[in-house]
Protein backbone atom coordinates (compact mmCIF):
# COMPACT_ATOMS: atom_id res chain seq x y z
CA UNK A 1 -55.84 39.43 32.93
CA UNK A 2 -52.79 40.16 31.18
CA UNK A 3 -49.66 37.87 30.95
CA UNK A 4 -46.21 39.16 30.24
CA UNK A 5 -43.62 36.49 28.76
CA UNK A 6 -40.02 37.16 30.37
CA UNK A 7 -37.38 35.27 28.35
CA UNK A 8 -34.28 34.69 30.58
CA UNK A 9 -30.92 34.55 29.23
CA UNK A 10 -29.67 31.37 28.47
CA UNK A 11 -26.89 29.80 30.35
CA UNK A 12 -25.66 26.41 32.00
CA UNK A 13 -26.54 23.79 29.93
CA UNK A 14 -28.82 24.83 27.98
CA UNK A 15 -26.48 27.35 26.42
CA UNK A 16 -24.28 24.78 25.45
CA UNK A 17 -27.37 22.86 24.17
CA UNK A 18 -28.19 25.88 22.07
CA UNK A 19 -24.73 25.97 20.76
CA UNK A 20 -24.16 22.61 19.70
CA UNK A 21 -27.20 22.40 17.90
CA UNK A 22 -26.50 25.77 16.10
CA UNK A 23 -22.96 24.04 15.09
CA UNK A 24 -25.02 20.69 13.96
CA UNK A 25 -27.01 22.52 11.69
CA UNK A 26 -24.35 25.11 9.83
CA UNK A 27 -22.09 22.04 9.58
CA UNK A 28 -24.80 19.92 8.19
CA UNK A 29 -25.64 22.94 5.44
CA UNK A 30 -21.85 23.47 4.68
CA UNK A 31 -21.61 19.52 4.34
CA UNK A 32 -24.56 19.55 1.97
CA UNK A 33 -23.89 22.35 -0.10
CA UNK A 34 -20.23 21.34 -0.90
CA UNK A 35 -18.87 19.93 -4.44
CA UNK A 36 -16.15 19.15 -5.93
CA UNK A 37 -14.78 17.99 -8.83
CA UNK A 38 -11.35 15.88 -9.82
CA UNK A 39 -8.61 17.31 -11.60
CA UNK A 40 -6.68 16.15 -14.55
CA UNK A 41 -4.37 13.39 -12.93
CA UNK A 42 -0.67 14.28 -12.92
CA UNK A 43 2.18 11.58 -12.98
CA UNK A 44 4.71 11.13 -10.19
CA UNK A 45 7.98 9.84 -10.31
CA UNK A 46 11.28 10.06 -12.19
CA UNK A 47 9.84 8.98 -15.59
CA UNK A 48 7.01 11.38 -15.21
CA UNK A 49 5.83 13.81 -17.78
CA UNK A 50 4.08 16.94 -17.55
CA UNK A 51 0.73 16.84 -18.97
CA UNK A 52 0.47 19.12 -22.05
CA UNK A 53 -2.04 22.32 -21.09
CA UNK A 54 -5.61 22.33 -22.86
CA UNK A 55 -8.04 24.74 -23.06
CA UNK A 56 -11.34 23.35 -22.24
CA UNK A 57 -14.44 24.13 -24.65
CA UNK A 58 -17.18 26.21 -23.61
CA UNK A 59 -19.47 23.43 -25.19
CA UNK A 60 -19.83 20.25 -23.85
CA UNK A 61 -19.04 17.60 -26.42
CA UNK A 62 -19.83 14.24 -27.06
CA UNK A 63 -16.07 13.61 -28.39
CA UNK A 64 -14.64 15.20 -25.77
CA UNK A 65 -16.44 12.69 -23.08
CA UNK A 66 -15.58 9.86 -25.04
CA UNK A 67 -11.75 10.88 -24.97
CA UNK A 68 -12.34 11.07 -20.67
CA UNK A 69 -13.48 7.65 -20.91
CA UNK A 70 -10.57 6.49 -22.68
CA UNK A 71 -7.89 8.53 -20.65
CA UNK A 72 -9.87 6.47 -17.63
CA UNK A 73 -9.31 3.01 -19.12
CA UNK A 74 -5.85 3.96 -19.88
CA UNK A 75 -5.23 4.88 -16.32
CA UNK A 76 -6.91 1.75 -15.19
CA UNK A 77 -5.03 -0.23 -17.27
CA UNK A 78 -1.61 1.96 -15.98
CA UNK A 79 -2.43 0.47 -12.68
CA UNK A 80 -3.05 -2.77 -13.53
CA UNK A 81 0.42 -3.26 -15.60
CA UNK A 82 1.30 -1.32 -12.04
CA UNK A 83 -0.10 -4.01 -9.85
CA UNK A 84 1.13 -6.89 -12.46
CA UNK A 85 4.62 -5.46 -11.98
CA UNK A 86 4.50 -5.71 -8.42
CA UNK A 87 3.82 -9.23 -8.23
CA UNK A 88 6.37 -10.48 -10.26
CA UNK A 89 9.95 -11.11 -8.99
CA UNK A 90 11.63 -7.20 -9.03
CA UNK A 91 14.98 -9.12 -10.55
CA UNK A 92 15.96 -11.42 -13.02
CA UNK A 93 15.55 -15.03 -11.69
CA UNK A 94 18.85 -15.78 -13.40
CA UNK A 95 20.36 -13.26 -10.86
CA UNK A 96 19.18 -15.64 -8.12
CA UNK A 97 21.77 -16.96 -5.33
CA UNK A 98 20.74 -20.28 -4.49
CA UNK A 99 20.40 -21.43 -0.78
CA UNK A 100 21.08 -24.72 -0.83
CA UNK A 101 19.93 -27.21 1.85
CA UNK A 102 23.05 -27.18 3.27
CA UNK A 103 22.98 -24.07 4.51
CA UNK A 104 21.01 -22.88 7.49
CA UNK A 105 21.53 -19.17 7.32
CA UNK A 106 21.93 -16.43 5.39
CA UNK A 107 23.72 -13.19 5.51
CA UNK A 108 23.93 -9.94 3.65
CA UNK A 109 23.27 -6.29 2.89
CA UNK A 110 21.15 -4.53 0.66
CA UNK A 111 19.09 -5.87 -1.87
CA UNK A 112 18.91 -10.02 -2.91
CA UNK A 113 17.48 -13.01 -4.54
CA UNK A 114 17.44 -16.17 -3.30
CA UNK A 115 16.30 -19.34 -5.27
CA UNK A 116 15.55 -21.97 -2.30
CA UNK A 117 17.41 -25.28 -3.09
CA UNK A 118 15.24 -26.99 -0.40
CA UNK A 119 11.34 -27.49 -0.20
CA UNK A 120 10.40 -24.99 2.68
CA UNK A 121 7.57 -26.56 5.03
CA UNK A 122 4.38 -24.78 6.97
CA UNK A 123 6.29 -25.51 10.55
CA UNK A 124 9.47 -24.24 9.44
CA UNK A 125 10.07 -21.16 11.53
CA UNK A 126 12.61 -18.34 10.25
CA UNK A 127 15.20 -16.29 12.10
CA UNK A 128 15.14 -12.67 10.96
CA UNK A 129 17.35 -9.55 11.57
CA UNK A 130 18.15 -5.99 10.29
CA UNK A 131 20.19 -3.61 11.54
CA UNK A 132 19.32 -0.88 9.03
CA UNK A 133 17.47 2.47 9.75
CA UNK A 134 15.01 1.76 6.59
CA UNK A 135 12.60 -0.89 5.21
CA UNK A 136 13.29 -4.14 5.76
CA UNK A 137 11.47 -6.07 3.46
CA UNK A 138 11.56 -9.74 2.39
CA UNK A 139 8.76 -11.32 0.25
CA UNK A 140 8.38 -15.07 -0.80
CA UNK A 141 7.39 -15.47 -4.43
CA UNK A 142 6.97 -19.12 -6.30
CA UNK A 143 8.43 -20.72 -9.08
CA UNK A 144 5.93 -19.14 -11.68
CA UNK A 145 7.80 -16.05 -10.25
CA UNK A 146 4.33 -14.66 -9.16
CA UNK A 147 4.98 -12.93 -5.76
CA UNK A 148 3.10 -14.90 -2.50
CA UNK A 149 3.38 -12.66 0.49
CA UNK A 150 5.82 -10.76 3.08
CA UNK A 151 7.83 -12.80 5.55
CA UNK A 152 8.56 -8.92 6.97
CA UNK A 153 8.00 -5.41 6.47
CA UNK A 154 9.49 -3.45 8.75
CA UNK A 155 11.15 0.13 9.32
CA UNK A 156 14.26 0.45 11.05
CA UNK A 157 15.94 -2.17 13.43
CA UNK A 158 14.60 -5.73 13.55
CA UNK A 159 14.64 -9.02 15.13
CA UNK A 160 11.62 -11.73 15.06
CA UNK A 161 11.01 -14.76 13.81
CA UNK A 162 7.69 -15.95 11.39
CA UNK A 163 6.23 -19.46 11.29
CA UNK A 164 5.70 -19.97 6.98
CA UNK A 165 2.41 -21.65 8.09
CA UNK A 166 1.01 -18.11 9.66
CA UNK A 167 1.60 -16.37 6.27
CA UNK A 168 -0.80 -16.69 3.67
CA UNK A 169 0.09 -18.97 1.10
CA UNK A 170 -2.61 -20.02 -1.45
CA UNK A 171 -0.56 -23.31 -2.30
CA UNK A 172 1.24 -23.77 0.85
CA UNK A 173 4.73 -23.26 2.22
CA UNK A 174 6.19 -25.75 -0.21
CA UNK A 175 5.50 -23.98 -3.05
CA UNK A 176 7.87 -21.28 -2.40
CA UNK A 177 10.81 -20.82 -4.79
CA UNK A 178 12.13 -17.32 -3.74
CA UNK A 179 13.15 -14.79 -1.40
CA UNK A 180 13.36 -11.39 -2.33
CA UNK A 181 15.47 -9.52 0.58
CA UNK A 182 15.39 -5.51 0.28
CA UNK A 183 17.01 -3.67 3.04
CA UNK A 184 19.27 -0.73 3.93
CA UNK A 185 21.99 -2.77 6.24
CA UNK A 186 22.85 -5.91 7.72
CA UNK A 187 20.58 -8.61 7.98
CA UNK A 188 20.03 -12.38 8.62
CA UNK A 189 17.75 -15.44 7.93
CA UNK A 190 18.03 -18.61 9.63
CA UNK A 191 15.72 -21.18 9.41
């Protein structure tokens, strides 16, 4: 007795079995068989400079890794004066307005620095608007002039209020000595 084997075409679901496991497997392959490798890093911004070209030895060298390992820990510590520049206050403190505790609102355009003449508290809701068609941004920083956190940072047109007790403030509303306001147009603060 002989047996023939007949194989059928494949269709339906099966097909589409067949194909999807086909795809699994060459993207798994591609996946595994990639590499890469970082570049030199380049600088951005106005004060940027070009990095000088090298020629890289056909040898590795022992000098040569050690110099890698220094340009990292120069970058690292590039980000970290970065990051330490970003939570101080932008401006002078002696360029501070002061908002005295007479005053309930506040008015303006573009970029300012207020020194609070009044001891804010954690229920103390503020009033903000912008009528600008860019960032609206307006960070609290204390009297240390170490930067605490955002009251707002929005793009475009804005009107909300924030409770200071919702924001989060290591030592408390009261500790807040500044407003930095940075905005493209009009804008408000009532409290």
């Amino acid at each position: 007795m002989s047996s023939h084997l007949t194989l059928a075409p494949l269709s339906g679901t099966v097909l589409a079995r067949a194909t999807a496991g086909t795809a699994s497997l060459v993207l798994a392959a591609t996946l595994t068989s990639c590499s890469f490798s970082l570049g030199e890093l380049e600088p951005v911004g106005e004060d940027a400079v070009a990095p000088a070209e090298s020629t890289p030895s056909a040898e590795p060298d022992t000098a040569e890794q050690d110099g890698e390992g220094a340009a990292t820990e120069d970058v690292i510590a590039e980000h970290s004066e970065t990051e330490d520049a970003q939570n101080v206050l932008p401006m002078d403190a002696s360029e501070a307005l002061t908002w005295d505790s007479e005053t309930y609102w506040l008015s303006g355009t573009g970029e300012a620095l207020y020194r609070l003449d009044w001891t804010p508290s954690s229920d103390m809701t503020l009033d903000l608007t912008h009528s600008g068609s860019s960032n609206f941004i307006i960070v609290t920083y204390g009297a240390d002039e170490t930067r605490y956190a955002s009251l707002v940072n929005e793009i475009g047109a804005y009107e909300g209020s924030v409770t200071l007790g919702d924001l989060p403030l290591l030592d408390g509303a009261e500790a807040v000595d500044y407003l930095h306001i940075k905005a493209d147009g009009a804008w408000t603060i009532a409290r």
